[in-house]
C-alpha atoms as a PDB file:
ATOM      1  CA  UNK A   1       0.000   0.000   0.000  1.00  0.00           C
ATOM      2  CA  UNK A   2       1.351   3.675  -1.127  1.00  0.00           C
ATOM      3  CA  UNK A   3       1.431   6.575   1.503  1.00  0.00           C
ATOM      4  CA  UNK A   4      -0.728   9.401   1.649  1.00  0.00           C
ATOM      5  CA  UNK A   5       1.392  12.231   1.698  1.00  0.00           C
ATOM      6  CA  UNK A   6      -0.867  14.806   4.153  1.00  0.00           C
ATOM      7  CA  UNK A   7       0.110  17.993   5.334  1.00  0.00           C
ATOM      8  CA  UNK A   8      -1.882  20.339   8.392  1.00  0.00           C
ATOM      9  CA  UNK A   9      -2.403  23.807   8.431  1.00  0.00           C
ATOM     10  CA  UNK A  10      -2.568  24.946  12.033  1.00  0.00           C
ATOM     11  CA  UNK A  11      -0.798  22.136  13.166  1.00  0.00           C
ATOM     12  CA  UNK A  12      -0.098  23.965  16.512  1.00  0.00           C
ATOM     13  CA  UNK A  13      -3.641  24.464  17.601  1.00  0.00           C
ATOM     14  CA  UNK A  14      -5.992  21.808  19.179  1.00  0.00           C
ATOM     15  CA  UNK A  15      -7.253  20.331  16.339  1.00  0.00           C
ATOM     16  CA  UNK A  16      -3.904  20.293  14.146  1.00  0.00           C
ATOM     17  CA  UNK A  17      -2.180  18.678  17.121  1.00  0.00           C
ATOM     18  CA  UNK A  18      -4.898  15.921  17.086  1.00  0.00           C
ATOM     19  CA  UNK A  19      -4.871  15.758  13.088  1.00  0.00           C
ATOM     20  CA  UNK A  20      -1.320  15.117  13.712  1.00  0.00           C
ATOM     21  CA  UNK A  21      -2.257  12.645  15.795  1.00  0.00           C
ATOM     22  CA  UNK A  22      -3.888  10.441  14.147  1.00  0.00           C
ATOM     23  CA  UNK A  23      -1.819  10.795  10.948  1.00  0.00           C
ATOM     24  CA  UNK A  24       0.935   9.672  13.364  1.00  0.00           C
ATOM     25  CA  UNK A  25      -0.857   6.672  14.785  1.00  0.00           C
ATOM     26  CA  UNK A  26      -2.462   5.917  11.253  1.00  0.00           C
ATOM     27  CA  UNK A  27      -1.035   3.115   8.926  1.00  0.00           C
ATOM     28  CA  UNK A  28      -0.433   4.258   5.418  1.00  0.00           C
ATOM     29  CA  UNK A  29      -0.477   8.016   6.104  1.00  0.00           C
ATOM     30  CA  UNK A  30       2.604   9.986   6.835  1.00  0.00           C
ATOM     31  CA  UNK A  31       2.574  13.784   7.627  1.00  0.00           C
ATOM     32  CA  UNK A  32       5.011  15.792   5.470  1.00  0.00           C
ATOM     33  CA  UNK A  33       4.381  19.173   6.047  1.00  0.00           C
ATOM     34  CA  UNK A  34       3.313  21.303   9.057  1.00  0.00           C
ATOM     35  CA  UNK A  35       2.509  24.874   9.337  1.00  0.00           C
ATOM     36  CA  UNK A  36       1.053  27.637  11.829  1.00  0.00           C
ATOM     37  CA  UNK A  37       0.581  31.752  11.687  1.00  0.00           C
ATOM     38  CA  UNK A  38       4.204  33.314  10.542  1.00  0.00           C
ATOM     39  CA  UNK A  39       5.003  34.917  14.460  1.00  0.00           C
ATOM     40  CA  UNK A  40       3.718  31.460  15.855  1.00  0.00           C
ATOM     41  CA  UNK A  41       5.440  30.247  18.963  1.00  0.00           C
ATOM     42  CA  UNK A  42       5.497  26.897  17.550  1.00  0.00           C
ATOM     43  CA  UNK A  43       7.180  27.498  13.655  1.00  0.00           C
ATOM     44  CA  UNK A  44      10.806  25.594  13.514  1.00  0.00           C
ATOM     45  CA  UNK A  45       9.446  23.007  16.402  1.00  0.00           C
ATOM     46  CA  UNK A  46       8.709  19.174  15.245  1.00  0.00           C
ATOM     47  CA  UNK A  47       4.709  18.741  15.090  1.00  0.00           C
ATOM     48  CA  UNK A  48       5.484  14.939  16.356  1.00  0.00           C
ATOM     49  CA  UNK A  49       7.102  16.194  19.344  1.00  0.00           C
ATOM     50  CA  UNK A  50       4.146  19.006  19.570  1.00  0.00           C
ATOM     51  CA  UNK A  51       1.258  16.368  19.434  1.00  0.00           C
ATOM     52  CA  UNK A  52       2.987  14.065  21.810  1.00  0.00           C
ATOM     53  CA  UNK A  53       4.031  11.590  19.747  1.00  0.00           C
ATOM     54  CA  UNK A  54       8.040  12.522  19.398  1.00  0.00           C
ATOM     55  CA  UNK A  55      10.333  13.375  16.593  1.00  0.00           C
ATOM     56  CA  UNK A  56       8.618  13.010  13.181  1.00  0.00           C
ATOM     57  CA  UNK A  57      11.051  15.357  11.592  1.00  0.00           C
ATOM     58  CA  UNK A  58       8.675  17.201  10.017  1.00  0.00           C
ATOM     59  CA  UNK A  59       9.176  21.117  11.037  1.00  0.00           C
ATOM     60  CA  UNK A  60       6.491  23.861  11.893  1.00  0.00           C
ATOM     61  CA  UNK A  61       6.637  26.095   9.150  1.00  0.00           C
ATOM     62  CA  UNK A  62       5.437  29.804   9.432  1.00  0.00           C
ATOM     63  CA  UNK A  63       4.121  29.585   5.711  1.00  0.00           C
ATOM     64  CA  UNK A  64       0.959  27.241   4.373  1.00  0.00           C
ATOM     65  CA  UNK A  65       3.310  27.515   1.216  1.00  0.00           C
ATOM     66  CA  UNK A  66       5.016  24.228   2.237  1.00  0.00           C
ATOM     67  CA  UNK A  67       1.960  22.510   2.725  1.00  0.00           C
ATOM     68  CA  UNK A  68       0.431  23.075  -0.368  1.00  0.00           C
ATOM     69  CA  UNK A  69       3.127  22.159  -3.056  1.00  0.00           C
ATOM     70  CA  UNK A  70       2.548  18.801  -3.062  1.00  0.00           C
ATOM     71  CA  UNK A  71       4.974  18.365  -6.166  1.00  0.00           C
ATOM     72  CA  UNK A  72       7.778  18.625  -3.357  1.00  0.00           C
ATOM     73  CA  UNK A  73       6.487  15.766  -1.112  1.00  0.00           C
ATOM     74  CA  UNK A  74       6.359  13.017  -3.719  1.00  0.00           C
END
């Protein structure tokens, strides 16, 4: 079975850290790109470690730009 490549806007806030989550916990899905507001406490921390769930080694970006050029995550 391929991947699903899924990335989370707001991945700081309640429902991004569950979204992360789950994506974490979820066979077949793998989160590969993370982002919050620009000023954000949480931009440049790991949304693994942010959700609970450890490194994932995918950084908090401060742009949604990352998250939405799927072209780089393939």
């Amino acid at each position: 079975m391929a991947e699903v490549a899924i990335g989370i806007v707001g991945a700081a806030g309640r429902m991004g850290q569950m979204l992360v989550k789950q994506i974490g916990e979820t066979p077949g899905a793998k989160l590969v790109a993370a982002s919050e507001a620009p000023n954000g406490a949480a931009v440049g921390k790991d949304a693994g470690e942010l959700a609970g769930l450890g490194k994932l080694g995918v950084l908090i970006s401060g742009s949604p730009d990352l998250v939405f050029r799927s072209e780089e995550h393939t």
